[in-house]
C-alpha atoms as a PDB file:
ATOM      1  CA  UNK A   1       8.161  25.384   5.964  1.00  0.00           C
ATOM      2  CA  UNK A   2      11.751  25.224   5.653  1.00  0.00           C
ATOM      3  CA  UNK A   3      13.182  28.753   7.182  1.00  0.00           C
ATOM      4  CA  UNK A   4      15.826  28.699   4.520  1.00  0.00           C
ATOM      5  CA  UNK A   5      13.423  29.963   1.698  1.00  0.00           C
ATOM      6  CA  UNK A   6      14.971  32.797  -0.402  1.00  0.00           C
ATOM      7  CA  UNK A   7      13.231  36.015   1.184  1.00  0.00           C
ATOM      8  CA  UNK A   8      11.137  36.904  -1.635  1.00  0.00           C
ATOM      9  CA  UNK A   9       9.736  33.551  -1.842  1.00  0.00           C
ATOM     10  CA  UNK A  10       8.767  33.759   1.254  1.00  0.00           C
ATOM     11  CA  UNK A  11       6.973  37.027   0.476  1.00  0.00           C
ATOM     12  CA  UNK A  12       5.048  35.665  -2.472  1.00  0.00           C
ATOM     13  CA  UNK A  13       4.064  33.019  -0.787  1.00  0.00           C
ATOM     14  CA  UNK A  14       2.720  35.759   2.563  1.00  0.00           C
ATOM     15  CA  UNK A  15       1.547  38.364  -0.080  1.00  0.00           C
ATOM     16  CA  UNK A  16      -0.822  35.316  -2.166  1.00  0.00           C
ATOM     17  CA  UNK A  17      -4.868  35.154  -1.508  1.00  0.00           C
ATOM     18  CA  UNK A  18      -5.442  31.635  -0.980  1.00  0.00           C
ATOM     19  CA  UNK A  19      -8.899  32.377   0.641  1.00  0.00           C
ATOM     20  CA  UNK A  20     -11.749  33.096  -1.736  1.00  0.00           C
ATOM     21  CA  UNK A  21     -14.412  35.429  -2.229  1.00  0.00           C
ATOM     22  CA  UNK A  22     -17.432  35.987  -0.415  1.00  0.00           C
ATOM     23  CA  UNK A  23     -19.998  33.930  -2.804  1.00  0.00           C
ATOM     24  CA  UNK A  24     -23.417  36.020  -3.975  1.00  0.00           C
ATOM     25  CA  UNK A  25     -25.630  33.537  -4.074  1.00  0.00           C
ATOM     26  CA  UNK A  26     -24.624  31.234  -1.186  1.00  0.00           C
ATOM     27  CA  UNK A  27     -21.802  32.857   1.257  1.00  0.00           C
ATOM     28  CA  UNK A  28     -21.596  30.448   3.726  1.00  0.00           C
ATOM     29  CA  UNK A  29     -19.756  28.139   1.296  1.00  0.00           C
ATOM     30  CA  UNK A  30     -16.825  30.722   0.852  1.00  0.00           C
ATOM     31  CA  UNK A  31     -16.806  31.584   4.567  1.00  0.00           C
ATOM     32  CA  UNK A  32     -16.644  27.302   5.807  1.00  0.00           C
ATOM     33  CA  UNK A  33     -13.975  26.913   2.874  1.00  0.00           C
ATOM     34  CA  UNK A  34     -12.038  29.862   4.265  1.00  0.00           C
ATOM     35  CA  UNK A  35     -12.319  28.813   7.657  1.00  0.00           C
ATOM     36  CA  UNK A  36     -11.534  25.252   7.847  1.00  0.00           C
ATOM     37  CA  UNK A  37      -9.120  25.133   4.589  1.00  0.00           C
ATOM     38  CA  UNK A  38      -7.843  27.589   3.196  1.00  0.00           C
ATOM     39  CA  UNK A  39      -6.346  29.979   6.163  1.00  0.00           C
ATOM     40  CA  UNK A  40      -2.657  28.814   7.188  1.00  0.00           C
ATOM     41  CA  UNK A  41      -1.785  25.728   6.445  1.00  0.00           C
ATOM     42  CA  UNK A  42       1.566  24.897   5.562  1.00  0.00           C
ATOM     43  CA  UNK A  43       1.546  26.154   1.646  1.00  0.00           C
ATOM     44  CA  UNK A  44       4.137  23.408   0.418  1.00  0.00           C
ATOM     45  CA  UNK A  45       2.341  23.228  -2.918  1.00  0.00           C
ATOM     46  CA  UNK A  46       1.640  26.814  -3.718  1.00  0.00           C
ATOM     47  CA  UNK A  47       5.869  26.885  -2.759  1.00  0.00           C
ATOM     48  CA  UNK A  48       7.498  24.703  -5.007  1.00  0.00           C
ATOM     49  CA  UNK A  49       5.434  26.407  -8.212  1.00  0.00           C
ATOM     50  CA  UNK A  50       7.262  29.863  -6.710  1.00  0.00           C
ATOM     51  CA  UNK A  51      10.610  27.928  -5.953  1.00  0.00           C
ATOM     52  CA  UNK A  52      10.566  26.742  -9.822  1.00  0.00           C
ATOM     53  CA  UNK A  53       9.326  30.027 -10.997  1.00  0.00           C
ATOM     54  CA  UNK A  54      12.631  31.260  -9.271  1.00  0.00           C
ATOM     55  CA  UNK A  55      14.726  28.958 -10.623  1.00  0.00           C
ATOM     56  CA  UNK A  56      13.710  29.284 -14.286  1.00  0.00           C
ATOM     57  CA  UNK A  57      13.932  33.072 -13.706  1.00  0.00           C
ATOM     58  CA  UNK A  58      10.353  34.061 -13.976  1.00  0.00           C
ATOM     59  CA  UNK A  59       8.781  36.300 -11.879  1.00  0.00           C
ATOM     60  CA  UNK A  60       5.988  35.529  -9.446  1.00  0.00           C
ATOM     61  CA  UNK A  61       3.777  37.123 -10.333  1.00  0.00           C
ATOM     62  CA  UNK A  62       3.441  35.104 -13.603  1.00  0.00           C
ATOM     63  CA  UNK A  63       2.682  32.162 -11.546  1.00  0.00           C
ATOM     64  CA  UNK A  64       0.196  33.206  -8.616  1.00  0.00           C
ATOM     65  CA  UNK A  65      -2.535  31.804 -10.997  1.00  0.00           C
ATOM     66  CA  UNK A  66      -0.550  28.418 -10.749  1.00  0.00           C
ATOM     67  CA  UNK A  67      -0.006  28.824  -6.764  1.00  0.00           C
ATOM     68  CA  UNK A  68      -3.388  29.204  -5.652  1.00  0.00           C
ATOM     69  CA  UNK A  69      -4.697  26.733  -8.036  1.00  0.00           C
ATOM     70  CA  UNK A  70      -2.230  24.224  -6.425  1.00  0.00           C
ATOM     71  CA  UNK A  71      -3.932  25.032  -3.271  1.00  0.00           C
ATOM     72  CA  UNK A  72      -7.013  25.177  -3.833  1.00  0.00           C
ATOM     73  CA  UNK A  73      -6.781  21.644  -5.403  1.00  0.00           C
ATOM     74  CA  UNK A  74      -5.101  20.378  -2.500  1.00  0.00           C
ATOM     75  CA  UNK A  75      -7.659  22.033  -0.301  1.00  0.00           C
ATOM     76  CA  UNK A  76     -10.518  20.507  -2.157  1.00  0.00           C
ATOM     77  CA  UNK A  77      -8.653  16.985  -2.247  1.00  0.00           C
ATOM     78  CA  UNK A  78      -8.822  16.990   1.907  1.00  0.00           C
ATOM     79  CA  UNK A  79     -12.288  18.153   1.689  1.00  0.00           C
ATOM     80  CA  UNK A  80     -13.106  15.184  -0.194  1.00  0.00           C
ATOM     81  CA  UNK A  81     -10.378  12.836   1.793  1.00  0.00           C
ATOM     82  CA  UNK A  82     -12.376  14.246   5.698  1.00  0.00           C
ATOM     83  CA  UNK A  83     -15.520  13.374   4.346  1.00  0.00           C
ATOM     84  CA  UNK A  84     -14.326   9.403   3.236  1.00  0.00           C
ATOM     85  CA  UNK A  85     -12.144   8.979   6.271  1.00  0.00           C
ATOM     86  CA  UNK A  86     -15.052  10.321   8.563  1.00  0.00           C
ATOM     87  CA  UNK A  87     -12.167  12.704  10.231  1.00  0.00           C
ATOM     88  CA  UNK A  88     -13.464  15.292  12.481  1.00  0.00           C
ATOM     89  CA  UNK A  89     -10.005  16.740  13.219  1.00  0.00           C
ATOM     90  CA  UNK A  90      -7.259  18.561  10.380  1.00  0.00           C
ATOM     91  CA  UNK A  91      -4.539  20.254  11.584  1.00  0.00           C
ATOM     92  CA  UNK A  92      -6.325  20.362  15.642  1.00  0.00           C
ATOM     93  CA  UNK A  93      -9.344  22.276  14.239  1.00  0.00           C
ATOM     94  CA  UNK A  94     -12.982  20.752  13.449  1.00  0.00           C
ATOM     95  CA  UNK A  95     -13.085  19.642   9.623  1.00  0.00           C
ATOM     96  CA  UNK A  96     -15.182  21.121   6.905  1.00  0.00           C
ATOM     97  CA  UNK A  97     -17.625  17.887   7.473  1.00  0.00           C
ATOM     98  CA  UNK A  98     -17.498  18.296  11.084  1.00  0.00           C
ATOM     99  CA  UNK A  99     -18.745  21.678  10.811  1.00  0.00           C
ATOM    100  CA  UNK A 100     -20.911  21.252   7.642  1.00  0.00           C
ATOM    101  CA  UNK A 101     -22.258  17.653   7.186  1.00  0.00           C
ATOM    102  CA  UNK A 102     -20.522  15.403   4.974  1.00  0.00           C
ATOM    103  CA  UNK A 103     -23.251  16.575   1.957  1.00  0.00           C
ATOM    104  CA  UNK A 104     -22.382  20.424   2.317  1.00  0.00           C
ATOM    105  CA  UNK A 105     -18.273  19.031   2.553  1.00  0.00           C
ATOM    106  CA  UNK A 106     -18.267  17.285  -0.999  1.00  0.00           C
ATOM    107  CA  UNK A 107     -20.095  20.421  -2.874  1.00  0.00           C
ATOM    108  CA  UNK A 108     -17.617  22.733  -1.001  1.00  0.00           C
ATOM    109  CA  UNK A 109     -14.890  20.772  -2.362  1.00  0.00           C
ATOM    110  CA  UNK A 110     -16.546  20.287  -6.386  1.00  0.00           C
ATOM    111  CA  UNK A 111     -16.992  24.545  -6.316  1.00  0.00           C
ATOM    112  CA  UNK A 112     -13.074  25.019  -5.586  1.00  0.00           C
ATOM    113  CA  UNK A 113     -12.441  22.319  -7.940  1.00  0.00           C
ATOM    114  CA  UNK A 114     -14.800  24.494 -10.064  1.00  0.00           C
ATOM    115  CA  UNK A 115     -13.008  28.266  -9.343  1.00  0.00           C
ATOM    116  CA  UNK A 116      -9.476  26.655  -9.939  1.00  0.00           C
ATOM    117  CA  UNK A 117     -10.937  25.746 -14.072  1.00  0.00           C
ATOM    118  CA  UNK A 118     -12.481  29.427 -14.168  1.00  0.00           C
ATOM    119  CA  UNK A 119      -9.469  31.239 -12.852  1.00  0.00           C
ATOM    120  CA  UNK A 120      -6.957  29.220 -14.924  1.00  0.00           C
ATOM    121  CA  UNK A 121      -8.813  29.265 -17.967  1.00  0.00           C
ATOM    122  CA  UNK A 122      -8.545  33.254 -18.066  1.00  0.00           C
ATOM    123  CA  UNK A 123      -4.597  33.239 -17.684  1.00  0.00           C
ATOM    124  CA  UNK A 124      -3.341  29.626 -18.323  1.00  0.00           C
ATOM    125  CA  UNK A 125      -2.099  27.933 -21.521  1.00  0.00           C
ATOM    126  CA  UNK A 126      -4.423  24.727 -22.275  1.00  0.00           C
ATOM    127  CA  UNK A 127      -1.928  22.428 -21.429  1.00  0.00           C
ATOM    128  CA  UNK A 128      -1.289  23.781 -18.158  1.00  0.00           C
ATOM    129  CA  UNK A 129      -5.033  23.414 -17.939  1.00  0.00           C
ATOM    130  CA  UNK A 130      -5.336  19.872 -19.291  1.00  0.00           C
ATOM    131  CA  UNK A 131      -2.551  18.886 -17.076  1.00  0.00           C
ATOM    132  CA  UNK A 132      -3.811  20.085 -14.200  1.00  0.00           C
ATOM    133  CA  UNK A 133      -7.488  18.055 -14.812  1.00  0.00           C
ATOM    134  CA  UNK A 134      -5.409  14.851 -15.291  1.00  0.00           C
ATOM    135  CA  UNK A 135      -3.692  15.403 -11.939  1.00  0.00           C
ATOM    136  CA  UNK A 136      -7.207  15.548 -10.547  1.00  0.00           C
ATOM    137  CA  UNK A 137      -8.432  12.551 -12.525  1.00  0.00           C
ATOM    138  CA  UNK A 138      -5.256  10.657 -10.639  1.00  0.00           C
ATOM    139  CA  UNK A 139      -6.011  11.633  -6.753  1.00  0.00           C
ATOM    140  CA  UNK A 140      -9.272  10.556  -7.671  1.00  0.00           C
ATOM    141  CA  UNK A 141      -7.589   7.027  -8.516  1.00  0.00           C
ATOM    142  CA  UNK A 142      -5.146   7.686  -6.021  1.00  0.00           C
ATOM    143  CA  UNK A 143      -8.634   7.920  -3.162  1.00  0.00           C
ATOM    144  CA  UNK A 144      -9.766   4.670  -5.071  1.00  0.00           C
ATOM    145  CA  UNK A 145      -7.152   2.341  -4.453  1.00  0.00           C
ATOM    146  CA  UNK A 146      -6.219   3.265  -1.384  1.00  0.00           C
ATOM    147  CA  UNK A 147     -10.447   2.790  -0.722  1.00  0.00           C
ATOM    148  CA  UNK A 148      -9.202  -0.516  -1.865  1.00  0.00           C
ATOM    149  CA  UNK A 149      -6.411  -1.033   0.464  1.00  0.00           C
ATOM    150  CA  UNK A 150      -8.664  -0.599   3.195  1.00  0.00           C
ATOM    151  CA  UNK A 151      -8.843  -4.023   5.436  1.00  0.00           C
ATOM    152  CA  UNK A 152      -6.079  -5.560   3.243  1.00  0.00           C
ATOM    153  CA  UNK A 153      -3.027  -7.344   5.122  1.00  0.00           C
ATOM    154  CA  UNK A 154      -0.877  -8.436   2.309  1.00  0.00           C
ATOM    155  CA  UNK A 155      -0.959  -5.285  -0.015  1.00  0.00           C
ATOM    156  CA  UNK A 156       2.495  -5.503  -2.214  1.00  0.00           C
ATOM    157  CA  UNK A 157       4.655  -2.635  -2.812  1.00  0.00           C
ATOM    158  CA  UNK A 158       3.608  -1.918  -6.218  1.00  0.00           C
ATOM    159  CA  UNK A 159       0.265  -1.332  -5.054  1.00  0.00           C
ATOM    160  CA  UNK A 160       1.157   1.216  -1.991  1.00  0.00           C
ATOM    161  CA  UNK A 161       3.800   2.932  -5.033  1.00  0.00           C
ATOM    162  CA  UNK A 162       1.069   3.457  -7.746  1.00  0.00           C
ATOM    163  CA  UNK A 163      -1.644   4.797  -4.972  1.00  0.00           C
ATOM    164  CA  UNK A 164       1.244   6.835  -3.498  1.00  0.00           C
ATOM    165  CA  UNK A 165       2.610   8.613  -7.429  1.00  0.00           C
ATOM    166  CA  UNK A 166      -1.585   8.967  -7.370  1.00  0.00           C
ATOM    167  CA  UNK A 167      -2.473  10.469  -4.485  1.00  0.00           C
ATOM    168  CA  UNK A 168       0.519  12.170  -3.901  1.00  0.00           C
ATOM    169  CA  UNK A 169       2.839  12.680  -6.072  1.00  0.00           C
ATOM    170  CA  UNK A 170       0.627  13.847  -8.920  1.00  0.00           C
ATOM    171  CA  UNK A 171      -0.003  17.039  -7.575  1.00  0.00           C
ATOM    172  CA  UNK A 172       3.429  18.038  -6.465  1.00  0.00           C
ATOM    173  CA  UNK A 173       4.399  16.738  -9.948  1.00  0.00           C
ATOM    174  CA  UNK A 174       1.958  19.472 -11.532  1.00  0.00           C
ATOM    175  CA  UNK A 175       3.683  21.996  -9.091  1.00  0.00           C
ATOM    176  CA  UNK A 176       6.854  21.453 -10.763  1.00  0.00           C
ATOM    177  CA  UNK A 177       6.210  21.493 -14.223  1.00  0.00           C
ATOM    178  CA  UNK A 178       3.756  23.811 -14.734  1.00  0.00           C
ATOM    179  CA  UNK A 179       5.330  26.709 -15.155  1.00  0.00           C
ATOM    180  CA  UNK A 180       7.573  26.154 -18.253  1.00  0.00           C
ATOM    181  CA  UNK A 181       7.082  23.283 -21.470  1.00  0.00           C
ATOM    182  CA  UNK A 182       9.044  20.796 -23.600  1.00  0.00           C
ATOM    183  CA  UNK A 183      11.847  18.810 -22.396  1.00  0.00           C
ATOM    184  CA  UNK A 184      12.298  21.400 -19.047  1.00  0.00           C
ATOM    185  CA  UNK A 185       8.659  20.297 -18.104  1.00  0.00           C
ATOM    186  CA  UNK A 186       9.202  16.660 -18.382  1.00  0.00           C
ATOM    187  CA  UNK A 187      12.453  16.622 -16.398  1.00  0.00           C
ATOM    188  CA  UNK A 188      10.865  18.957 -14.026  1.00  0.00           C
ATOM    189  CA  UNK A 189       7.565  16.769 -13.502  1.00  0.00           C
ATOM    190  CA  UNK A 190       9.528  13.779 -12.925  1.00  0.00           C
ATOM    191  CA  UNK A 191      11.891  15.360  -9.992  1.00  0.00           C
ATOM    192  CA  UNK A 192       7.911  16.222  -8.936  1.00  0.00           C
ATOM    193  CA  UNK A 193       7.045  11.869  -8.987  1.00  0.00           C
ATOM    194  CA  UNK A 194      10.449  11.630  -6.797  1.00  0.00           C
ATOM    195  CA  UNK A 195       9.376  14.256  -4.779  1.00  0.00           C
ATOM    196  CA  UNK A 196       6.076  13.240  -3.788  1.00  0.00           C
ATOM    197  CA  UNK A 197       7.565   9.453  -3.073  1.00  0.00           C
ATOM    198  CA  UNK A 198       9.777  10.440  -0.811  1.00  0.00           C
ATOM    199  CA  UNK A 199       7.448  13.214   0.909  1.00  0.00           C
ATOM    200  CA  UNK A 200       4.652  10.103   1.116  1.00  0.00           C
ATOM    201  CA  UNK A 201       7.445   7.590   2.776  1.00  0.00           C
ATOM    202  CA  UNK A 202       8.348  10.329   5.158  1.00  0.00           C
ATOM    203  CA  UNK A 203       4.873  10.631   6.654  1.00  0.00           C
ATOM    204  CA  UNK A 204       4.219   6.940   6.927  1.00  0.00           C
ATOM    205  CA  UNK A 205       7.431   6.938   9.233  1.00  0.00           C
ATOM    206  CA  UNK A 206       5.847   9.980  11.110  1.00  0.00           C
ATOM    207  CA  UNK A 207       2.723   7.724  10.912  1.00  0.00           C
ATOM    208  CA  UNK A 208       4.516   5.419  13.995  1.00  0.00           C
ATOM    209  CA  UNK A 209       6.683   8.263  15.538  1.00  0.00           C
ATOM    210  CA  UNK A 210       5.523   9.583  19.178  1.00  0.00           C
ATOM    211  CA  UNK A 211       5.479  13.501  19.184  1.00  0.00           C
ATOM    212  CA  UNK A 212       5.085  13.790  15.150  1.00  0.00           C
ATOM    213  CA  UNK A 213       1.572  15.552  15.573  1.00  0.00           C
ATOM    214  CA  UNK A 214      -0.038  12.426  14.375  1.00  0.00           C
ATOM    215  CA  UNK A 215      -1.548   9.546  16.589  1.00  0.00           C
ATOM    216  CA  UNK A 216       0.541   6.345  16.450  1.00  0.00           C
ATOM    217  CA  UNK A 217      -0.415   3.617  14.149  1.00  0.00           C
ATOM    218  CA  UNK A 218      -3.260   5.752  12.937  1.00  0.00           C
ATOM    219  CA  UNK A 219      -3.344   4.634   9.293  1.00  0.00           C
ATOM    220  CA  UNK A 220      -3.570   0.691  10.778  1.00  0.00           C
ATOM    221  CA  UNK A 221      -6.384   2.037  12.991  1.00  0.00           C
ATOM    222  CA  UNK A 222      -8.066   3.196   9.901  1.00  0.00           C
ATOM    223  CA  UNK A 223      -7.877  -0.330   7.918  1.00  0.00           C
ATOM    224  CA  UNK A 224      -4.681   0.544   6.104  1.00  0.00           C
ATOM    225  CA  UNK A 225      -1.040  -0.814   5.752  1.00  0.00           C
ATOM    226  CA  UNK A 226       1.326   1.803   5.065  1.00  0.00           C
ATOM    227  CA  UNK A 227       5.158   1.252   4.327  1.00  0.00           C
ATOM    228  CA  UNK A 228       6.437   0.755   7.414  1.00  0.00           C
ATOM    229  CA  UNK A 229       4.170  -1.670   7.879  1.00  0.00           C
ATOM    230  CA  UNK A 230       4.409  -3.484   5.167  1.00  0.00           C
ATOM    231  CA  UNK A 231       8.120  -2.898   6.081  1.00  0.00           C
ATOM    232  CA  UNK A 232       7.726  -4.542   9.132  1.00  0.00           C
ATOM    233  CA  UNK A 233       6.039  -7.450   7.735  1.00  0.00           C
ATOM    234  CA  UNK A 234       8.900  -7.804   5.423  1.00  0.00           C
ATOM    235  CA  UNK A 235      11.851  -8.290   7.964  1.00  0.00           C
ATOM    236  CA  UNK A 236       9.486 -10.244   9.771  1.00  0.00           C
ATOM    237  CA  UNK A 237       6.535 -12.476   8.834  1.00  0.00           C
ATOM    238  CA  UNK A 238       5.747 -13.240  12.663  1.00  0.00           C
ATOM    239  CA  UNK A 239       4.658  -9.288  12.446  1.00  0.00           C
ATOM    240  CA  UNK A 240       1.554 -10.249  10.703  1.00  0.00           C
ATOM    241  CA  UNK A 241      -0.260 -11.126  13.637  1.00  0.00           C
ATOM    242  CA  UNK A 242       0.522  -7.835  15.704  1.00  0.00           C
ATOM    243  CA  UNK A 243      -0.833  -5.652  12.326  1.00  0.00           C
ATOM    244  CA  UNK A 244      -3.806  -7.878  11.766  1.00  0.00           C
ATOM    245  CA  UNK A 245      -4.752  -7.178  15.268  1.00  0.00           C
ATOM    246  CA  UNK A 246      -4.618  -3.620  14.488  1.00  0.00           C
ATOM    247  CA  UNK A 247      -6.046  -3.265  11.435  1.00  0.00           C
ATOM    248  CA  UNK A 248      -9.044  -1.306  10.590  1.00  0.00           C
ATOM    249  CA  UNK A 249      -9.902  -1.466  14.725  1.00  0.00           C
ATOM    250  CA  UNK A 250      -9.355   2.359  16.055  1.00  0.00           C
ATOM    251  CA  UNK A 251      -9.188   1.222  20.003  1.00  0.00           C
ATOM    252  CA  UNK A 252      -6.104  -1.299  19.171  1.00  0.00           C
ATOM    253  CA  UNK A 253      -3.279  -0.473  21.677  1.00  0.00           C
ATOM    254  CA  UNK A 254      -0.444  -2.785  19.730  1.00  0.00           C
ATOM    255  CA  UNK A 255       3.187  -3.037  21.508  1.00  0.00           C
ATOM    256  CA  UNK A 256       5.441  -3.404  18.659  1.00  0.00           C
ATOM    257  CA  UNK A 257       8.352  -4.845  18.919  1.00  0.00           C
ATOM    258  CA  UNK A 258      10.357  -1.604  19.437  1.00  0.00           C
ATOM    259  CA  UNK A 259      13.743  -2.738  17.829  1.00  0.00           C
ATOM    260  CA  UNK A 260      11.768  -4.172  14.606  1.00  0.00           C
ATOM    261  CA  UNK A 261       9.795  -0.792  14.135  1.00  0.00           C
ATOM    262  CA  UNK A 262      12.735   1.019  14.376  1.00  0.00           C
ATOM    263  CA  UNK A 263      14.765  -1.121  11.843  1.00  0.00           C
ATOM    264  CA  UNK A 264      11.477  -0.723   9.472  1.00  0.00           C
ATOM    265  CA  UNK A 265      11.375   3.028  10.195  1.00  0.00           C
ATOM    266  CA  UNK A 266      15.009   3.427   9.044  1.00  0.00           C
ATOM    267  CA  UNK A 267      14.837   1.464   6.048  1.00  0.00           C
ATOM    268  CA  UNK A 268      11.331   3.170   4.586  1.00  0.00           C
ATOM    269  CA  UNK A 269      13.364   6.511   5.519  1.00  0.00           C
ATOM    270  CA  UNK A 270      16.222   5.611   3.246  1.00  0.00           C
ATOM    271  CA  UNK A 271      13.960   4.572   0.491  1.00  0.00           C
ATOM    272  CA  UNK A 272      12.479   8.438   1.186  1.00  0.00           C
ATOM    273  CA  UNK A 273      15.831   9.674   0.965  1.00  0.00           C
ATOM    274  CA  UNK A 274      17.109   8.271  -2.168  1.00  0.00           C
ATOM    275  CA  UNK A 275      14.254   9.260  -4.075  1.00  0.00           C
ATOM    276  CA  UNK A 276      14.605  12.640  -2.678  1.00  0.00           C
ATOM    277  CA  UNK A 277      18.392  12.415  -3.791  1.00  0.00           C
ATOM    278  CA  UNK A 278      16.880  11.325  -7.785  1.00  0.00           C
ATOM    279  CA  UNK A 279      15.147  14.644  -7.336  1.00  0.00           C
ATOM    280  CA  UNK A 280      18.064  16.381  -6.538  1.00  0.00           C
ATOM    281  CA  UNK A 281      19.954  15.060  -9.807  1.00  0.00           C
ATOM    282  CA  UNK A 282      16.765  15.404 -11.430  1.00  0.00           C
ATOM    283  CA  UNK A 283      17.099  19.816 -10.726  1.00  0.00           C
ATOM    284  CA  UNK A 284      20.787  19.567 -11.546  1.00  0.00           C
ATOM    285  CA  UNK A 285      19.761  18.168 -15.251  1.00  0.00           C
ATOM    286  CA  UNK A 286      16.980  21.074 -15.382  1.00  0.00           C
ATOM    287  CA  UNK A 287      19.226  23.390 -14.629  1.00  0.00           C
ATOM    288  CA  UNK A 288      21.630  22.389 -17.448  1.00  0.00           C
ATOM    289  CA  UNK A 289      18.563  22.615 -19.362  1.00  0.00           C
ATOM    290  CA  UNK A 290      17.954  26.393 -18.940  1.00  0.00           C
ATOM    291  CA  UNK A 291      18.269  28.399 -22.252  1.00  0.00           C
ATOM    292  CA  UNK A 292      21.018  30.281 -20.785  1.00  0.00           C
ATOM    293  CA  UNK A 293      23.406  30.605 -18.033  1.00  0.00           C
ATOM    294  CA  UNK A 294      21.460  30.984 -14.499  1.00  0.00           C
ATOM    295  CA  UNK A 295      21.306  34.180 -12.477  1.00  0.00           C
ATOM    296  CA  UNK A 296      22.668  34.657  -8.992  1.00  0.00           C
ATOM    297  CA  UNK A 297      19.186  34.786  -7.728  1.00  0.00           C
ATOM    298  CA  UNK A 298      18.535  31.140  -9.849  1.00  0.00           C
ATOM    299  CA  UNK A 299      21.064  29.741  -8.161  1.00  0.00           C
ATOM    300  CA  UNK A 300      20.242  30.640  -4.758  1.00  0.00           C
ATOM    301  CA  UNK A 301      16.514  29.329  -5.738  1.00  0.00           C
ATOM    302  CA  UNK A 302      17.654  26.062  -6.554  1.00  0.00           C
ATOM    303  CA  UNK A 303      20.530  25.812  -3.666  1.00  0.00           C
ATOM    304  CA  UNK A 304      17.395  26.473  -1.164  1.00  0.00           C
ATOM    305  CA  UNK A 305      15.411  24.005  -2.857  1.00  0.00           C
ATOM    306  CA  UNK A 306      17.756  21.762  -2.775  1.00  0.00           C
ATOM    307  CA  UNK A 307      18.274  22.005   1.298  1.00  0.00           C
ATOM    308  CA  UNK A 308      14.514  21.804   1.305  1.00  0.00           C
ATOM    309  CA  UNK A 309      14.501  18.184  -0.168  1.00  0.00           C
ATOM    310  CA  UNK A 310      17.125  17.487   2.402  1.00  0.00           C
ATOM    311  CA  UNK A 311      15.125  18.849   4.894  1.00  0.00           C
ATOM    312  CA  UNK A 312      12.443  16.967   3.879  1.00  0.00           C
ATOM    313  CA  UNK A 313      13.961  13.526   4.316  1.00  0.00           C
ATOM    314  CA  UNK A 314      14.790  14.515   7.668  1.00  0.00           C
ATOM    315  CA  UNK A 315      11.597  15.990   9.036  1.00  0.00           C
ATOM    316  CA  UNK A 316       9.792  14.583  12.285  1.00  0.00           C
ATOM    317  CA  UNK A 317       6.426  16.307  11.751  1.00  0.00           C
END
């Protein structure tokens, strides 16, 4: 989390229940969800629907419906994700399957899917709702394609771009648009799309970066070609033979060619960047968008948002 979020933000974000109530019928659910999900965690979701809130002047507390539900989504989504990647391991602690069964996993995930409809149908507007069930519909396509992808060596960009606006940024869209309607919304959820690009390119870089928190080369390991990757592949054809010996086998030790990964690493970061930088415009023409001048406390919403994208770009883990 950026350290450069507005205080009260901040406090939102630390004074919001993301963990959910001990269930009648069948409390070990609540407890396993609460365990392995929904305590800590880095709550990037849940913050840009308070950073927004901030900058179109609404309060938080208008929006803490729209916070958790971004969570909990998101929560459910890598419930689902463990269970089809066979991962044992989130964030250094066992997964919900791991602990569980894959069986126990999935239903875990459909009941948060489940409280997000009942708690938003008491305080959101349809839309919101309706919105918020096609984002789910997408990581669903998002999962399939990228199910797809699995094994494939010559995967094209516009492939890895429409599983990545899927999976990614369809959620982080929501975030960003949820909160207000009409033109605002649209403007808003497309600075979300740009968003969730470049957050997507940023982790495939930290996807081959020693001391990012994440095993080198793991998506190859796993069957798939990420951008950097296919980036490599793209500078040089000769890398095809180096990523086809690591695909989809987890004990593959490759030795890239150091100088090539690096060039690759660069150029997928700059593609990060520069959608990152459309987002950027993309808050300036919301904010000209406003019904009326913005606050002092708008603008210092949307000057720490903006750092945050440019933190983002830059981030190594």
């Amino acid at each position: 989390m950026n350290p450069e979020l507005p205080p009260d933000l901040r406090q939102s974000i630390l004074a919001t229940e993301f963990r959910i109530d001990s269930l009648t019928n069948v409390p070990e659910i609540s407890s396993r969800l609460n365990e392995c999900l929904l305590d800590g965690g880095k709550r990037f979701r849940p913050a840009l629907v308070y950073w927004i809130a901030g900058i179109l002047g609404r309060p938080a507390l208008e929006v803490t419906h729209l916070a958790r539900a971004a969570e909990w989504v998101h929560a459910a989504s890598l419930a689902h994700d463990d269970v089809i990647d066979e991962a044992n391991l989130r964030r250094e602690r066992p997964t919900l399957n791991a602990v569980t069964g894959n069986r126990r996993a999935v239903l875990a995930g459909d009941l948060l899917l489940a409280r997000v409809m009942v708690e938003l149908a008491e305080r959101a507007p349809l839309e919101v709702i309706r919105a918020l069930a096609q984002t789910i519909e997408s990581l669903v396509e998002g999962e399939w394609l990228q199910m797809e992808a699995i094994g494939v060596l010559d995967i094209d960009a516009h492939r890895l771009e429409k599983a990545c606006l899927l999976k990614t940024g369809s959620l982080i869209r929501w975030c960003c648009s949820s909160s207000t309607t009409g033109e605002l919304s649209l403007v808003l959820a497309k600075m979300g799309e740009e968003i969730g690009m470049g957050f997507q390119l940023v982790d495939d870089v930290l996807d081959f970066s020693p001391g990012s928190g994440k095993a080198v080369g793991g998506d190859l390991r796993e069957g798939l070609v990420n951008w950097v990757a296919h980036e490599m592949m793209q500078i040089d054809p000769a890398a095809r033979v180096q990523i086809q010996a690591a695909l989809g086998k987890p004990e593959a030790k490759a030795n890239w060619d150091a100088a090539l990964l690096e060039r690759a690493k660069l150029r997928v970061r700059s593609r990060a960047q520069n959608h990152l930088n459309r987002a950027t415009r993309l808050l300036d023409r919301a904010m000209l968008l406003l019904p009326a001048p913005p606050a002092e406390h708008q603008l210092t919403y949307a000057n720490s948002f903006k750092s945050t994208l440019i933190a983002l770009g830059e981030r190594t883990q």
